[in-house]
N, C-alpha and C. Protein backbone atom coordinates (compact mmCIF):
# COMPACT_ATOMS: atom_id res chain seq x y z
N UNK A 1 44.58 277.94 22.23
CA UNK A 1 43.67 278.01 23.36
C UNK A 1 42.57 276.96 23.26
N UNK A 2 41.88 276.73 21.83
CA UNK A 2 41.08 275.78 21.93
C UNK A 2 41.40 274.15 22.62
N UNK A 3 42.77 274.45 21.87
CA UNK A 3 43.24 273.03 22.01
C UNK A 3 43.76 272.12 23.65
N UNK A 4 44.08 273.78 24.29
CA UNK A 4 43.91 273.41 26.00
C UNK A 4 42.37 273.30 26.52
N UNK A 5 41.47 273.43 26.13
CA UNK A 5 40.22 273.61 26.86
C UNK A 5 39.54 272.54 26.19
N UNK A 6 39.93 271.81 24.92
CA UNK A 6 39.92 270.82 24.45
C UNK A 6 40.15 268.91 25.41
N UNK A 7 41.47 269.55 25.52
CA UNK A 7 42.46 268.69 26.04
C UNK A 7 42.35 268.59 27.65
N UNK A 8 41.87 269.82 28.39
CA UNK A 8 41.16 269.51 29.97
C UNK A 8 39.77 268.96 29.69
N UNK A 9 39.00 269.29 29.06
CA UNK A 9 37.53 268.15 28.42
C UNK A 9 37.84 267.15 28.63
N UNK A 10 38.56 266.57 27.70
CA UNK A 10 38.80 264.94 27.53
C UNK A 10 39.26 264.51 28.98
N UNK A 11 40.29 265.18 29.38
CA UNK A 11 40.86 265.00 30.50
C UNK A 11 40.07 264.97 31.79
N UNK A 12 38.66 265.37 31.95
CA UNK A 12 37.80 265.51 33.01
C UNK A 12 36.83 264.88 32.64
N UNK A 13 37.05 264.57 31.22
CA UNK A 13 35.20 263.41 31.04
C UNK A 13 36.66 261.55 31.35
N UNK A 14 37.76 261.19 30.91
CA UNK A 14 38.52 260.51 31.54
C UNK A 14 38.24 260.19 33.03
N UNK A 15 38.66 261.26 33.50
CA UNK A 15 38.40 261.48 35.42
C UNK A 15 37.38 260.36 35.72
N UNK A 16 36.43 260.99 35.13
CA UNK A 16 35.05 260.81 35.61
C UNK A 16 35.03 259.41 35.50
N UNK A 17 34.94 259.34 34.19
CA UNK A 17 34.81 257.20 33.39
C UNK A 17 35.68 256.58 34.39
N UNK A 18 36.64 257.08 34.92
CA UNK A 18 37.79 256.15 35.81
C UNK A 18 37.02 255.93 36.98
N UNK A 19 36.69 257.25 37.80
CA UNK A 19 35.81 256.87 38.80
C UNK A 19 34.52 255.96 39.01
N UNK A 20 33.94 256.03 37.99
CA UNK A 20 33.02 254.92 37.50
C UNK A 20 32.88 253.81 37.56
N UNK A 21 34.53 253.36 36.92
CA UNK A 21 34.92 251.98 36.45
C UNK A 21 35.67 251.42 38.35
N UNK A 22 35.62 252.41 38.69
CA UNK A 22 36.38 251.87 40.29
C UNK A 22 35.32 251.61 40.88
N UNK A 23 34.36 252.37 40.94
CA UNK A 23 32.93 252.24 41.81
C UNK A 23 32.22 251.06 41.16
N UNK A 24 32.36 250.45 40.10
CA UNK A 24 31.47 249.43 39.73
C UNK A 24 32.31 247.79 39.65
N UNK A 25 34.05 248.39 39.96
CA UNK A 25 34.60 247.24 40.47
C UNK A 25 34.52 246.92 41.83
N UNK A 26 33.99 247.80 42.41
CA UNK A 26 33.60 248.35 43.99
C UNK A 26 32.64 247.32 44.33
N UNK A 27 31.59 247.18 43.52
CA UNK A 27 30.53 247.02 43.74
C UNK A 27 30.22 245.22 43.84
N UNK A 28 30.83 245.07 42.83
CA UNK A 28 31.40 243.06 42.75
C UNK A 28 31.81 242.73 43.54
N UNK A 29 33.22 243.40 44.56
CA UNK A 29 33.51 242.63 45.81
C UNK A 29 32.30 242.65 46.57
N UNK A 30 31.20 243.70 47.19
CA UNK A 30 30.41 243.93 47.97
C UNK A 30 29.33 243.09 47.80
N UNK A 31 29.05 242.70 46.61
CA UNK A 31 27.78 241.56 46.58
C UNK A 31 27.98 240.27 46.74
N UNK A 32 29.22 240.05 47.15
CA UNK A 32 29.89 238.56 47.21
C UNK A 32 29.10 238.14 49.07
N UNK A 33 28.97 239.11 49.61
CA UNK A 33 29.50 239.05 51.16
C UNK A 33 27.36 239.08 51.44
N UNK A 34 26.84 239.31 50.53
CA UNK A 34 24.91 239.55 50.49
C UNK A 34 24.55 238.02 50.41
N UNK A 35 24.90 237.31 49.83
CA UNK A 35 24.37 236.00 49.91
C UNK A 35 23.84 235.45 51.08
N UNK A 36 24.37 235.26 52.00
CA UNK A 36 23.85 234.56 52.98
C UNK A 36 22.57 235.29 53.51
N UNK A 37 22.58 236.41 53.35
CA UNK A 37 21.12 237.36 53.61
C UNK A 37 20.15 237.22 52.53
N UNK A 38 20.28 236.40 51.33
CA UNK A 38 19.28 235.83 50.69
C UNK A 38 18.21 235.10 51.37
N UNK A 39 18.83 234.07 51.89
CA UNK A 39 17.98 233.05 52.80
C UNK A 39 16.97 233.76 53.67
N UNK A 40 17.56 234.75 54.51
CA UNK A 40 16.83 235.38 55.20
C UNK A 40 15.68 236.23 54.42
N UNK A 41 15.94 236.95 53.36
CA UNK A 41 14.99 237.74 52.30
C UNK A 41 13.81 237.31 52.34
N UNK A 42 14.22 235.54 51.77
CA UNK A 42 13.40 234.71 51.40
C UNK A 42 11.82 234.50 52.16
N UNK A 43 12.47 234.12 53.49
CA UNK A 43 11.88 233.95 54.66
C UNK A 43 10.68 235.13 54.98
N UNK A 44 11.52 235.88 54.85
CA UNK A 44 11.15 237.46 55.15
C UNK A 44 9.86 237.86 54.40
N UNK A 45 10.08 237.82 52.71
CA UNK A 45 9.40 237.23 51.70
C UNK A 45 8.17 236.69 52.15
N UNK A 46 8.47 235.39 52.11
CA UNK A 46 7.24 234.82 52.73
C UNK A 46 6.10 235.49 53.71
N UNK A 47 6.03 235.69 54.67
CA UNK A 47 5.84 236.05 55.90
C UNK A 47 5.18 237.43 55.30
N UNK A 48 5.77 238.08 54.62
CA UNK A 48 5.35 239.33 54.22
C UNK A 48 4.09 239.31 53.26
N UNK A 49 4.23 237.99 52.20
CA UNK A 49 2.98 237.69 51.36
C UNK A 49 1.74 237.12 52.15
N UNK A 50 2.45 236.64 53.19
CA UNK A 50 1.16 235.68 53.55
C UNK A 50 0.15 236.75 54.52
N UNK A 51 1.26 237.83 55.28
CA UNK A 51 0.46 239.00 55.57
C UNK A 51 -0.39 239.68 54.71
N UNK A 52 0.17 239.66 53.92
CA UNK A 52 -1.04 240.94 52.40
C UNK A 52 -2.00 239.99 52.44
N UNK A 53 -2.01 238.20 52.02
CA UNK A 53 -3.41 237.93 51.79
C UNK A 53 -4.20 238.04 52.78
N UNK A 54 -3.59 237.65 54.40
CA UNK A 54 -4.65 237.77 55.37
C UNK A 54 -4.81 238.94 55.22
N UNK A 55 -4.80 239.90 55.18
CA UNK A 55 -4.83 241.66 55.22
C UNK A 55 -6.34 241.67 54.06
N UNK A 56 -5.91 241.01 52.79
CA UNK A 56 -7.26 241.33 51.52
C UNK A 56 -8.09 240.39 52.04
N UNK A 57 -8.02 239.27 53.12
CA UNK A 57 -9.54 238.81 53.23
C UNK A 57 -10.31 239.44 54.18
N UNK A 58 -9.39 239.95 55.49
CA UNK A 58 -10.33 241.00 55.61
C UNK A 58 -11.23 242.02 55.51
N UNK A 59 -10.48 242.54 54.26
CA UNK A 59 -11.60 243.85 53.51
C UNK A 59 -13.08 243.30 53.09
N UNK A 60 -13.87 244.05 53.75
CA UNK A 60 -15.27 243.70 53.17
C UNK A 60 -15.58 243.83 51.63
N UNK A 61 -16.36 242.73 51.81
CA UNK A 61 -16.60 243.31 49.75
C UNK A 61 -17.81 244.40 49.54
N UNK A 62 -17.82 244.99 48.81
CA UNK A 62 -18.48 246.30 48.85
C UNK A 62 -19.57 245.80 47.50
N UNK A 63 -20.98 245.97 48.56
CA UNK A 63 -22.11 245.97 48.01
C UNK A 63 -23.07 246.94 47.53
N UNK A 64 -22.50 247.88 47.30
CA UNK A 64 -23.03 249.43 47.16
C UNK A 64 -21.96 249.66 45.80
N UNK A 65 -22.79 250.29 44.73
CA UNK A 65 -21.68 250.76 43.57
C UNK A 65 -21.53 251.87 43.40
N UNK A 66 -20.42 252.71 43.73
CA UNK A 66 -20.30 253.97 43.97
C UNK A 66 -19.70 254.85 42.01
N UNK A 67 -20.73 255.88 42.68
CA UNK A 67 -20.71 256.96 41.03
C UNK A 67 -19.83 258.13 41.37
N UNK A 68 -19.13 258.04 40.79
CA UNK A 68 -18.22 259.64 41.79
C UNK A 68 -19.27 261.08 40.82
N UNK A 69 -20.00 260.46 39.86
CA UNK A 69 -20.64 261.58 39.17
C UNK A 69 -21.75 261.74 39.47
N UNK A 70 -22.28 260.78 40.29
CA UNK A 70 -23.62 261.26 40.14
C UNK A 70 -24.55 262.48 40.31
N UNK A 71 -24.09 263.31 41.19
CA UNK A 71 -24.53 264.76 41.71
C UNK A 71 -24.34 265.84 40.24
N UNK A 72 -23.35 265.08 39.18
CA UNK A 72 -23.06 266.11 38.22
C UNK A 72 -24.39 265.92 37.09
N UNK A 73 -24.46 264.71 37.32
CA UNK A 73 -25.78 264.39 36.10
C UNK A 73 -26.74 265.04 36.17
């Protein structure tokens, strides 16, 4: 008895590793076909940084130094 409950173990941790090894050969054809959407990333990229800095020069700079304790002192 051990040796069947043994032998479906191996046999279902197998399964599994197979499915694995298909999904990650899966995965190599699918990144072949992303390249050309690099370029675009890129672009995208850009555009997106140059938003954040205009975004931080707007923030005022803060001339007041705030104590989150002070009321406890």
């Amino acid at each position: 008895m051990r040796i069947l409950i043994a032998s479906v173990a191996i046999a279902l941790m197998m399964v599994t590793a197979h499915a694995q090894d298909t999904y990650a050969q899966d995965m190599g054809k699918t990144r072949k076909h992303q390249h050309p959407q690099k370029t675009e990333n890129t672009t995208k990229t850009k555009a997106d940084e140059q938003a954040y800095k205009e975004a931080l020069k707007r923030i005022p700079d803060s001339t007041k130094k705030v104590d989150p304790w002070q009321n406890v002192r």
